[in-house]
Protein backbone atom coordinates (compact mmCIF):
# COMPACT_ATOMS: atom_id res chain seq x y z
CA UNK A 1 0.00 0.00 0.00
CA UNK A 2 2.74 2.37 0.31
CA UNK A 3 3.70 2.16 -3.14
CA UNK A 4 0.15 2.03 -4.40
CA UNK A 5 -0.46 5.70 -2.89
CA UNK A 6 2.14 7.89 -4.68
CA UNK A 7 0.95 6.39 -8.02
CA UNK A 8 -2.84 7.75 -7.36
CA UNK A 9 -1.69 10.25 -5.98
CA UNK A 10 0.56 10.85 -9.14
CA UNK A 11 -2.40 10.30 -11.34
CA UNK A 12 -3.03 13.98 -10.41
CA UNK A 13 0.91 15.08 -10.17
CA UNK A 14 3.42 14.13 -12.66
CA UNK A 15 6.88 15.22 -13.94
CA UNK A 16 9.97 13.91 -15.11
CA UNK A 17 13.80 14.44 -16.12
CA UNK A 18 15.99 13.97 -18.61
CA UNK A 19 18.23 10.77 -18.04
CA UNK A 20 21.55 12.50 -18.20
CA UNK A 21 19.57 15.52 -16.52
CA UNK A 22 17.43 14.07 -13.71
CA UNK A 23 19.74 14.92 -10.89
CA UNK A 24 20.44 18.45 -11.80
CA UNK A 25 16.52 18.80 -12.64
CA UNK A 26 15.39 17.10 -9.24
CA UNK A 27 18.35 18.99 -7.26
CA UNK A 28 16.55 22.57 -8.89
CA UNK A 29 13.11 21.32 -8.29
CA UNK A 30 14.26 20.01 -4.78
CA UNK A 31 16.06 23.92 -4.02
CA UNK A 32 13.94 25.95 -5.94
CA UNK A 33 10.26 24.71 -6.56
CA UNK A 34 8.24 23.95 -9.49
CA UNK A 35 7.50 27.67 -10.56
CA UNK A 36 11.17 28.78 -11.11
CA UNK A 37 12.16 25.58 -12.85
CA UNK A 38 9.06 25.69 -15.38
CA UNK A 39 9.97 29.47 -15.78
CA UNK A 40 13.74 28.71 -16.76
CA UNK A 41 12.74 25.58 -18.92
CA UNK A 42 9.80 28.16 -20.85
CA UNK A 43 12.73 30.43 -21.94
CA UNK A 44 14.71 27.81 -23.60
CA UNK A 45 15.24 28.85 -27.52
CA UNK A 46 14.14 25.04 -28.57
CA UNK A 47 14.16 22.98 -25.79
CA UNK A 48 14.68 18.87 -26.32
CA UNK A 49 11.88 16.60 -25.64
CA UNK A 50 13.22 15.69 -22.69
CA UNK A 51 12.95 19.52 -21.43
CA UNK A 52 9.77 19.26 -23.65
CA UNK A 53 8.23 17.42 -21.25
CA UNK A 54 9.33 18.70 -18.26
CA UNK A 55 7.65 21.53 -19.59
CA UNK A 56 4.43 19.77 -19.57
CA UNK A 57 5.17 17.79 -16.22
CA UNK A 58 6.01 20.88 -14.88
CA UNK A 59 2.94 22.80 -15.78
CA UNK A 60 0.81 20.03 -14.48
CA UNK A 61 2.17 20.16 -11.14
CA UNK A 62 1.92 23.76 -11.03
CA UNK A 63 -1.99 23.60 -12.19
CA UNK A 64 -1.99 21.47 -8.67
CA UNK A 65 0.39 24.20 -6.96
CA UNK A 66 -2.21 27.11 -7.59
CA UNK A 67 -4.84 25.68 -6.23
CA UNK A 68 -3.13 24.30 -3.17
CA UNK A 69 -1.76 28.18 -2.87
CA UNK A 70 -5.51 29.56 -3.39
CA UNK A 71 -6.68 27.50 -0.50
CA UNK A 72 -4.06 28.04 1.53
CA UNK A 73 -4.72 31.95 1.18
CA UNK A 74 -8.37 31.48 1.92
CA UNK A 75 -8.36 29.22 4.64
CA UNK A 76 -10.11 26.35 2.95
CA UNK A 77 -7.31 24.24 4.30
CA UNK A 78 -9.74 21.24 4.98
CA UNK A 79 -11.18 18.57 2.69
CA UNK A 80 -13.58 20.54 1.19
CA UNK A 81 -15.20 18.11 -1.04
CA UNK A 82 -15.57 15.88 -4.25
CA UNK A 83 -14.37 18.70 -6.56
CA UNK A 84 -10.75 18.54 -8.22
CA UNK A 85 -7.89 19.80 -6.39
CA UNK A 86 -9.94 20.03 -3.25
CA UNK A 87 -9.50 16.60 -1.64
CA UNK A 88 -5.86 17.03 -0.04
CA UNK A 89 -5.81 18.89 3.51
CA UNK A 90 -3.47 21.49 3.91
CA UNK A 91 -1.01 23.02 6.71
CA UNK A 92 -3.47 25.88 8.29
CA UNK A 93 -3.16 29.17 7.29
CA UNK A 94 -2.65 31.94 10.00
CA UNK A 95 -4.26 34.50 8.51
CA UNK A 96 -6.73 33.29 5.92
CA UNK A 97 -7.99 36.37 3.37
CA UNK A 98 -11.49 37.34 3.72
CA UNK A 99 -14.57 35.21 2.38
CA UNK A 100 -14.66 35.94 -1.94
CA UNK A 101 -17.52 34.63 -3.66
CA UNK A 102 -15.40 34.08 -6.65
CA UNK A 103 -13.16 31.73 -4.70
CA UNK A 104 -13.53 28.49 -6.41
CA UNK A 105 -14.04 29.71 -9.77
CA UNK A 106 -10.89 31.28 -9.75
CA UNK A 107 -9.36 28.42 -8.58
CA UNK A 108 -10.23 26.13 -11.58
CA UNK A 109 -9.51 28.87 -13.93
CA UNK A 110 -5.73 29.20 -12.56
CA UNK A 111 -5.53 25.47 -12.67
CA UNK A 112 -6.84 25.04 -16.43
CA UNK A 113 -4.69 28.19 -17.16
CA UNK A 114 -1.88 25.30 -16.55
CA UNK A 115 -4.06 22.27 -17.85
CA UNK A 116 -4.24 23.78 -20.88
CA UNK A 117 -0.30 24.10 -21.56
CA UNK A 118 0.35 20.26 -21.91
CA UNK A 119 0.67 18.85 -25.12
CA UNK A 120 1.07 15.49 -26.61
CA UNK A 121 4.88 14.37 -27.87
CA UNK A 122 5.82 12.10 -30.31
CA UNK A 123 9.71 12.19 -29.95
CA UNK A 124 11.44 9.41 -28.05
CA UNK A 125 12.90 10.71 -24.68
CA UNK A 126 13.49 8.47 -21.10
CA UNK A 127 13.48 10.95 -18.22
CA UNK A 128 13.67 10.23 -14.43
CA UNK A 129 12.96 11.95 -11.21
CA UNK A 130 12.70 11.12 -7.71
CA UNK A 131 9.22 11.84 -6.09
CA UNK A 132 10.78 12.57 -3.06
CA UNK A 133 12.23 15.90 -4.62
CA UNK A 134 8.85 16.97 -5.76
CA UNK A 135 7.42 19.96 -3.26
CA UNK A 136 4.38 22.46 -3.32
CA UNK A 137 5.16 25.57 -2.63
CA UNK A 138 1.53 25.80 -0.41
CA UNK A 139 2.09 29.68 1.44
CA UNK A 140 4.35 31.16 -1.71
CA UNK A 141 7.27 31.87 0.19
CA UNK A 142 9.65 30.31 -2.30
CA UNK A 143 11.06 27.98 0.54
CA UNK A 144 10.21 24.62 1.54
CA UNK A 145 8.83 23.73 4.58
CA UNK A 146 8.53 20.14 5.81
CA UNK A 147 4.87 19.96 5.33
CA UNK A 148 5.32 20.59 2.17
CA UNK A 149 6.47 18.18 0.63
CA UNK A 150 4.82 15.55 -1.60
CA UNK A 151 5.46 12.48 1.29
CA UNK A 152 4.05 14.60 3.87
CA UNK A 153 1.03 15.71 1.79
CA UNK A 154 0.16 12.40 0.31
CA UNK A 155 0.48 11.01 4.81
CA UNK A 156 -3.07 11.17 5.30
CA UNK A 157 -3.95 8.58 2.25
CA UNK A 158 -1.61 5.53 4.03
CA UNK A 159 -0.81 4.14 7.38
CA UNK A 160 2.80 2.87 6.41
CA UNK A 161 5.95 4.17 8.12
CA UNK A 162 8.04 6.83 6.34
CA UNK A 163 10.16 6.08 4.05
CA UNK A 164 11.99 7.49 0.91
CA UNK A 165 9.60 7.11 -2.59
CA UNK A 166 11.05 5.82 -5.31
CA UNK A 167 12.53 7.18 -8.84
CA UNK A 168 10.70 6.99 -11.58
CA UNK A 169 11.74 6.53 -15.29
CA UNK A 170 9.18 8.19 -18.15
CA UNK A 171 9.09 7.45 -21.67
CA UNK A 172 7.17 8.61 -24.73
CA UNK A 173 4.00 6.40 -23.95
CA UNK A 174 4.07 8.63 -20.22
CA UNK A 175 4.17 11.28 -22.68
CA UNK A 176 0.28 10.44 -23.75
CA UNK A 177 -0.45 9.51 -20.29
CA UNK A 178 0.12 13.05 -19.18
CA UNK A 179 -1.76 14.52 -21.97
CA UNK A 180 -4.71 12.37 -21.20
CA UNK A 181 -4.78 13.41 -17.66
CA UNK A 182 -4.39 16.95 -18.20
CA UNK A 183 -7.61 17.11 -21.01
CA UNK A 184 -9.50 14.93 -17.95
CA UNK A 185 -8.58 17.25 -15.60
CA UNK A 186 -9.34 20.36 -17.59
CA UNK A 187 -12.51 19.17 -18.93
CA UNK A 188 -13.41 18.97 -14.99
CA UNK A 189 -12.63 22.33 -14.32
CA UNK A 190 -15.35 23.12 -17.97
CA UNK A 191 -18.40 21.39 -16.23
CA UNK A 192 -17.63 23.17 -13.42
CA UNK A 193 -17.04 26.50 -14.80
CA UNK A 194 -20.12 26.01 -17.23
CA UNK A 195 -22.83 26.33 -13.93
CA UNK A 196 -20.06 29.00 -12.87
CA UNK A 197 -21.06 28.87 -8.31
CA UNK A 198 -20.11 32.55 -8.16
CA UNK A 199 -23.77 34.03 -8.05
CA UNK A 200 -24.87 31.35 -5.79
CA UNK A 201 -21.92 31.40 -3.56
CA UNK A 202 -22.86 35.15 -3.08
CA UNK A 203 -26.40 34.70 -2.51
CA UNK A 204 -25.97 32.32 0.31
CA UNK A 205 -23.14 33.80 1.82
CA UNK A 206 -25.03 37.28 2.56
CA UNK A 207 -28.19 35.68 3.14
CA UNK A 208 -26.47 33.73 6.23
CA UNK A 209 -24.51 37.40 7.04
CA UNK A 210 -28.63 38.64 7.36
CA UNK A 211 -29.57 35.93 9.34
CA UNK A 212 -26.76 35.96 11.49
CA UNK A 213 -27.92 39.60 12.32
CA UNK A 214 -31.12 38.49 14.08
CA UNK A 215 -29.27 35.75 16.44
CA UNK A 216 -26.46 33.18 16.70
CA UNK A 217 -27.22 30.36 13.93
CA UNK A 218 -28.21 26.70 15.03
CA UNK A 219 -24.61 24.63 14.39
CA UNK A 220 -25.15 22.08 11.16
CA UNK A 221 -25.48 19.12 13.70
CA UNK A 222 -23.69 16.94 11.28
CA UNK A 223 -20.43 17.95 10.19
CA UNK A 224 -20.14 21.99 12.18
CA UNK A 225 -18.76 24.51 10.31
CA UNK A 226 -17.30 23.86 6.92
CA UNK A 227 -15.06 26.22 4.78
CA UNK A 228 -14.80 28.55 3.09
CA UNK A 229 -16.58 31.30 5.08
CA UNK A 230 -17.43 29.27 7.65
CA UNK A 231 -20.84 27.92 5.44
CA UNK A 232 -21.91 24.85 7.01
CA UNK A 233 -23.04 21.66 5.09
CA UNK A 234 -26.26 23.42 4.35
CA UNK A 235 -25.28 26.09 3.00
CA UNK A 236 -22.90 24.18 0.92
CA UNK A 237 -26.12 22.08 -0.10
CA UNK A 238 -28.20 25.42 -1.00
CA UNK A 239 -24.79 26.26 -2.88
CA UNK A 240 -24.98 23.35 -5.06
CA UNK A 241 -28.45 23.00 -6.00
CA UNK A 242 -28.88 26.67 -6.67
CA UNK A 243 -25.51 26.40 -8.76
CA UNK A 244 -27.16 23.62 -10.97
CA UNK A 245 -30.00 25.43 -11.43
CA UNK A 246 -28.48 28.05 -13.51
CA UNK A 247 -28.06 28.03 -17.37
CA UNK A 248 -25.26 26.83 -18.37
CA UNK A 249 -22.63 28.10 -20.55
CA UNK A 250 -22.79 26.06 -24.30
CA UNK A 251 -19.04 27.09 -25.08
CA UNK A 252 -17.49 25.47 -21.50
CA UNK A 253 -19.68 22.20 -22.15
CA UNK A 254 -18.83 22.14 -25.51
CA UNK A 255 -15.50 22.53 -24.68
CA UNK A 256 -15.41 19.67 -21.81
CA UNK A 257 -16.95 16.99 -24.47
CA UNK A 258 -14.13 18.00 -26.90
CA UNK A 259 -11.32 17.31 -23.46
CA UNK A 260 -13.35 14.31 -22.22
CA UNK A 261 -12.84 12.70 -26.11
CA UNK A 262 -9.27 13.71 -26.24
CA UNK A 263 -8.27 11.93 -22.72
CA UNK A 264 -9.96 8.57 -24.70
CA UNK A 265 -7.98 8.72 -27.59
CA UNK A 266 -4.51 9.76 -25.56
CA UNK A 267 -5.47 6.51 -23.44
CA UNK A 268 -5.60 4.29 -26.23
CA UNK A 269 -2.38 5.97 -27.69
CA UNK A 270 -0.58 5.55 -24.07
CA UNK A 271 -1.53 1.67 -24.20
CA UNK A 272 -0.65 1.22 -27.69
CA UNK A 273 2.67 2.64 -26.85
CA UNK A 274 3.77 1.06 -23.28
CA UNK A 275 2.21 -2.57 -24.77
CA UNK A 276 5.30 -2.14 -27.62
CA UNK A 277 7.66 -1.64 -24.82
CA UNK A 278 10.12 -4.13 -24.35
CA UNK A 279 12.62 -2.40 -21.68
CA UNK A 280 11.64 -2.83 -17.48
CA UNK A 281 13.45 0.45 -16.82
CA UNK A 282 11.48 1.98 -13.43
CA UNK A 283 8.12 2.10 -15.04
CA UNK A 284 5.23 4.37 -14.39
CA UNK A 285 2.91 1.93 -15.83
CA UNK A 286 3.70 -1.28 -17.00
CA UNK A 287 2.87 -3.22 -19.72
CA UNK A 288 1.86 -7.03 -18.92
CA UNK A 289 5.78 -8.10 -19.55
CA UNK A 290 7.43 -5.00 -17.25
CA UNK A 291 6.56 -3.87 -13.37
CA UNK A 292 6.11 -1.36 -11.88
CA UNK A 293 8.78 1.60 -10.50
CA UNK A 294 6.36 1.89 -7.66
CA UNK A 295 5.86 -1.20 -6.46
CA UNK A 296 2.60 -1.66 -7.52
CA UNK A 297 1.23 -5.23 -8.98
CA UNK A 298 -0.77 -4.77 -12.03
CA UNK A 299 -2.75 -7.84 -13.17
CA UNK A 300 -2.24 -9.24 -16.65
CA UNK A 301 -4.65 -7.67 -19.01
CA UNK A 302 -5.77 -4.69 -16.88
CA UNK A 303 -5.20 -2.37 -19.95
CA UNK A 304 -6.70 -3.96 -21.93
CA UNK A 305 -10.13 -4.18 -20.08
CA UNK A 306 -9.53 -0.31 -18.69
CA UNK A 307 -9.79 0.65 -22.64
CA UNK A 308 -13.07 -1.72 -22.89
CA UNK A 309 -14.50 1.01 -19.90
CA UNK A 310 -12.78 4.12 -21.87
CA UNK A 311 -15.16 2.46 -24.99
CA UNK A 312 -18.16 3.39 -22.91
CA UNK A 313 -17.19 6.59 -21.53
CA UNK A 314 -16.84 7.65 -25.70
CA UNK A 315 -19.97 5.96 -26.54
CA UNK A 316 -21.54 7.91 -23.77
CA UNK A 317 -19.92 11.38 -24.83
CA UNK A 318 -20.89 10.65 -28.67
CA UNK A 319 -24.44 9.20 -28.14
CA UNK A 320 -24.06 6.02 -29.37
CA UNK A 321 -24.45 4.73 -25.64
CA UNK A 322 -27.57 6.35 -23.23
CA UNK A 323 -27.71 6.65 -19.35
CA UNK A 324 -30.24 4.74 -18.22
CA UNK A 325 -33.33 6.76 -17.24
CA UNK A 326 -35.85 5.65 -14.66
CA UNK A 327 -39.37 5.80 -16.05
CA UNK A 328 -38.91 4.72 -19.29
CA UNK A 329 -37.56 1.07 -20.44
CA UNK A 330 -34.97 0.83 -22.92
CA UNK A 331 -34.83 4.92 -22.73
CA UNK A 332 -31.63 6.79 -21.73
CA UNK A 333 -30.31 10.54 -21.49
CA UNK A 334 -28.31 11.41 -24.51
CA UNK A 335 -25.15 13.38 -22.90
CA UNK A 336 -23.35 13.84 -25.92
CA UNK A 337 -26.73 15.89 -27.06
CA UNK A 338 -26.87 16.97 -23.74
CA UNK A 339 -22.51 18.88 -23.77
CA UNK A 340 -23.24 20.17 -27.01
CA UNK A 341 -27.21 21.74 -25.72
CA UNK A 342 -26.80 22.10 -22.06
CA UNK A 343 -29.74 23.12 -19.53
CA UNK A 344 -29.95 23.77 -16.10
CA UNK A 345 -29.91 20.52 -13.69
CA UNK A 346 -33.40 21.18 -11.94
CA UNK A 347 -33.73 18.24 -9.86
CA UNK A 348 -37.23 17.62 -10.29
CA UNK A 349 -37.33 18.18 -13.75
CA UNK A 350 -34.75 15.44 -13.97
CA UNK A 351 -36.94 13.18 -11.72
CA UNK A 352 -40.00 13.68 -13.40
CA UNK A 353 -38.76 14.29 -16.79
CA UNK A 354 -39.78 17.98 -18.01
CA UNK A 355 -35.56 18.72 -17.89
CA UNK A 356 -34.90 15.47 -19.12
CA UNK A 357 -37.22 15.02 -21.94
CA UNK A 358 -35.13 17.09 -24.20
CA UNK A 359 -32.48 14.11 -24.45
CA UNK A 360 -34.64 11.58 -23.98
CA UNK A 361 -34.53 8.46 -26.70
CA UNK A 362 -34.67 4.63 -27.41
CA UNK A 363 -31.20 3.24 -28.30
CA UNK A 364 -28.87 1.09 -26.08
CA UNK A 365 -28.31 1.45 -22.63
CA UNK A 366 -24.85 1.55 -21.22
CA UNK A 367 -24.52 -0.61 -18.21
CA UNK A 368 -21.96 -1.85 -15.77
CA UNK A 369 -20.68 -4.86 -16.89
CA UNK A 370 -17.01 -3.14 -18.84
CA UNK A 371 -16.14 -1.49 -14.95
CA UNK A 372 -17.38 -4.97 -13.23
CA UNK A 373 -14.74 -7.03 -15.52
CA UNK A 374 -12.23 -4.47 -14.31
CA UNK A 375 -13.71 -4.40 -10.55
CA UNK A 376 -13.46 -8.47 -10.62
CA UNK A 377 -10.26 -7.76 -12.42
CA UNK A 378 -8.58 -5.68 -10.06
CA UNK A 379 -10.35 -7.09 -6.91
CA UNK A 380 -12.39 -4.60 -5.82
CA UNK A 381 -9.94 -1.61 -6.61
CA UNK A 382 -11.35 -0.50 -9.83
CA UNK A 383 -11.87 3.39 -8.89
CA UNK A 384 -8.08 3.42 -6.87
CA UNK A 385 -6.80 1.91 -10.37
CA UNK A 386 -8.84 4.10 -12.95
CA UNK A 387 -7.31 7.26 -10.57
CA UNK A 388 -3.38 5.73 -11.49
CA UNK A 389 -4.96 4.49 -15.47
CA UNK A 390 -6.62 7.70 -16.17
């Protein structure tokens, strides 16, 4: 299990190093952080695709960087959630800024400011790091503290002792790997952006300011006080519904089918690619003949049947496959119709099908059985695996 954490974990963060490099690289990243290094390997005149993609690694990492630095400046140090770049704690902030309505929409826009910078490489290039070099610079002093680094933040996800984390070795196939996760990730921060929580965020917070005036509010007897603001679980709640109930904006949904397809076909060119390896040199993911840097055992075939799932998730974005709706046999939701024509999520018009009726129609259903074969596949660990697959 302790090698089985960085790699999720990693899903999320990635970089690498050129072979005859890696030390020098790992040494800067190690003194200097990720934002200096990406800002001296930007200004290289034509930079090899080993810097190439340390550009891209880099970038990635500093997508997660700016969000862990937003937080930290707002307070919302706390698991806030089952958004993106929200589910890490982090070290408390002294002096947290005041509430800002615009708070998490900022957040996703710095991150798919970064997102957005990867790109796919074809050149051949092997590049290693060690994780244990890897630090986020979470209160912007440009120095690292020792809850900073990657080990310490990844702590709360395993139970095992310390202990140094392995090097890595990255190849072209990473390459696509990287590119796939940074389309998923930014076509996240889309369908969020698209139902934009800015308007509701105010709403609620000033309507609990009001009510505060008249007395002391009644605690959320669940789970207290939540950040940011101090809104509780209910007025999280109120944030979310009222946040889906907006219309949408076509361009960011359009724009999150187009990322969601793109992360499919860089999948498929990632497995192409690592199944024609024939090297075992500290892999990220292996192929069914190599193993893994990390220590993690991958079961024969798992690619294979991950890309089966991948075949649904396009099917589903391109309407050839329907999500199953409940009060109508053989009837699903079309969601490619639905990214390219978007409408607000009303919950009862969903329920009782006014909302849904629009993307309605008879066609096949997609069901379970592609992410059961990996489930069975990968006993019981199909989500923890599709975080380290992408």
């Amino acid at each position: 299990m302790r090698h089985f954490i960085p790699a999720l974990s990693l899903a999320a963060l990635s970089l690498a190093a050129p072979p005859a490099q890696a030390e020098d690289l790992s040494q800067e990243i190690a003194a200097k952080g990720i934002a200096p290094t990406l800002s001296r390997l930007s200004a290289l005149p034509s930079p090899s695709p080993e810097e190439a993609f340390a550009i891209n690694g880099l970038h990635f990492l500093r997508a997660v960087e700016v969000t862990f630095q937003a937080r930290y400046a707002a307070g919302v140090t706390d698991r806030t959630g089952m958004l993106p770049f929200l589910q890490l704690p982090l070290p408390e902030s002294p002096s947290p800024a005041p509430f800002d309505p615009a708070f998490l929409s900022n957040l996703f826009r710095a991150a798919q400011a970064e997102l957005d910078q990867v790109a796919p490489l074809t050149t051949d290039f092997a590049l290693t790091i060690g994780l244990d070099d890897l630090w986020f610079d979470i209160n912007a002093n440009a120095l690292r503290e020792p809850e900073e680094g990657f080990a310490t933040l990844i702590a709360p996800f395993t139970a095992a002792s310390p202990g140094p984390l392995p090097k890595v070795t990255f190849d072209t196939a990473d390459a696509a790997w990287l590119a796939a996760y940074a389309h998923l990730l930014s076509g996240l921060c889309d369908l969020i952006l698209a139902y934009d929580p800015t308007e509701a965020m105010t709403k609620v917070a000033a309507t609990k300011a009001k009510l505060a005036e008249l007395g002391p509010l009644t605690p959320d007897p669940i789970f207290g006080d939540m950040n940011p603001g101090g809104l509780d679980f209910v007025d999280l709640f109120a944030v979310v519904i009222e946040t889906l109930r907006r219309e949408p904006d076509p361009a960011r949904t359009a724009s999150a089918k187009a990322h969601l397809l793109q992360m499919v076909a860089l999948n498929r060119d990632f497995w192409t690619k690592v199944n024609a390896e024939t090297d075992n040199q500290a892999e990220w993911i292996p192929n069914d003949r190599q193993t893994s840097a990390l220590g993690i055992a991958v079961p024969q075939g798992a690619g294979a049947e991950w890309l089966r799932v991948l075949d649904d998730v396009q099917a589903l974005l391109e309407g050839r496959k329907l999500i199953p709706w409940w009060r109508i046999e053989g009837a699903g939701i079309d969601l490619g119709a639905f990214l390219d024509k978007p409408a607000p999520l009303d919950i009862p018009g969903w329920v009782q099908g006014w909302s849904a009726l629009p993307y309605l129609k008879q066609g096949p259903l997609v069901t379970a059985e592609s992410l059961d074969r990996f489930d069975a596949l990968l006993q019981g660990n199909a989500m923890l695996f599709a975080l380290y697959f992408n």
